[in-house]
Protein backbone atom coordinates (compact mmCIF):
# COMPACT_ATOMS: atom_id res chain seq x y z
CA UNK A 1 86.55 108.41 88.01
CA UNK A 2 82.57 108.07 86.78
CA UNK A 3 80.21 105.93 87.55
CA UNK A 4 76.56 105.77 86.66
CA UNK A 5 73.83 103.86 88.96
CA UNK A 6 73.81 100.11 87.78
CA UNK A 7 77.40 100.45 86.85
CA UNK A 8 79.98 97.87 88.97
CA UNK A 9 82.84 98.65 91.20
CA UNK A 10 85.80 96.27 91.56
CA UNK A 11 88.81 97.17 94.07
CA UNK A 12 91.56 95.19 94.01
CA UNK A 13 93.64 93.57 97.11
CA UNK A 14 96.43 95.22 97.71
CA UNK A 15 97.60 91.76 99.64
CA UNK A 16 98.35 88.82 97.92
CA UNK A 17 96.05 85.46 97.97
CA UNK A 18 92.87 88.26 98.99
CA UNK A 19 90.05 88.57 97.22
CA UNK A 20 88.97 91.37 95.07
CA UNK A 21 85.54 92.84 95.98
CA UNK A 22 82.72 93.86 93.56
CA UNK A 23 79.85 95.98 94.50
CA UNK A 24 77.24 97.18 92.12
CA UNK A 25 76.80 101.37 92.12
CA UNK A 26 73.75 102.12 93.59
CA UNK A 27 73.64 105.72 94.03
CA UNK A 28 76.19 108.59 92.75
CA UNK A 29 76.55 111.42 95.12
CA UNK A 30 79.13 113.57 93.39
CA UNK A 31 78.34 116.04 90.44
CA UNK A 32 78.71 114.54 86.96
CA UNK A 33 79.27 110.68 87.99
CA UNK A 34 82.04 111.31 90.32
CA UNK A 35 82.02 109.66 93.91
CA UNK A 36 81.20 109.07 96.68
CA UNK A 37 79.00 106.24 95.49
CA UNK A 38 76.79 104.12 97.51
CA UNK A 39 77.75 100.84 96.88
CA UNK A 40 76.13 97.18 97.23
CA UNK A 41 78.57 94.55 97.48
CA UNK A 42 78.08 91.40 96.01
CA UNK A 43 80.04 89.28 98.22
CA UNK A 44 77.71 90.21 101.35
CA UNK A 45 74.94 92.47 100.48
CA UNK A 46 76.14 95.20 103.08
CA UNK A 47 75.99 99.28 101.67
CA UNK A 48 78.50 101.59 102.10
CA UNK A 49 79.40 105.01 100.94
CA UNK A 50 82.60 104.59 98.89
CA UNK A 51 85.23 107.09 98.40
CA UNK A 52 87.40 104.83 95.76
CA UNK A 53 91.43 104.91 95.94
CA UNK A 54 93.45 103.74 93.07
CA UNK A 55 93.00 100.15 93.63
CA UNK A 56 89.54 100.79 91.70
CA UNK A 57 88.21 100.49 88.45
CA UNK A 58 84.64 100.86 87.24
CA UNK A 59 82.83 98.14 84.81
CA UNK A 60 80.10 100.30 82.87
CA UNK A 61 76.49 98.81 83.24
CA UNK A 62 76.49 97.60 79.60
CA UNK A 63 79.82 95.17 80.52
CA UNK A 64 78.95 94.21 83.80
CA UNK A 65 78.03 90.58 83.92
């Protein structure tokens, strides 16, 4: 996975009737755009360092709406 600062995160529920999260990418701290990443989530404003599983996907900066 790569992700760029501006670029969105979206993880998936694993549990039916849950809501997905999205966070916006606000700092990479891997070596070419891999994680962790320092996510913002959108849903409460809270930052955490993300180490994504495969319930994530990243939506490029240019996309992200």
């Amino acid at each position: 996975m790569q992700a760029h600062t501006g670029d969105r995160i979206i993880v998936e529920r694993a549990h039916l009737g849950e809501p997905r999260r999205v966070g916006e990418v606000i700092e990479v701290h891997g070596t070419d755009g891999a994680p962790p990443y320092l996510v913002r989530w959108l849903d409460t404003g809270h930052e955490t360092l993300l180490f994504p599983g495969p319930d994530a996907r990243v939506e490029p900066r240019a996309q992200a709406r």
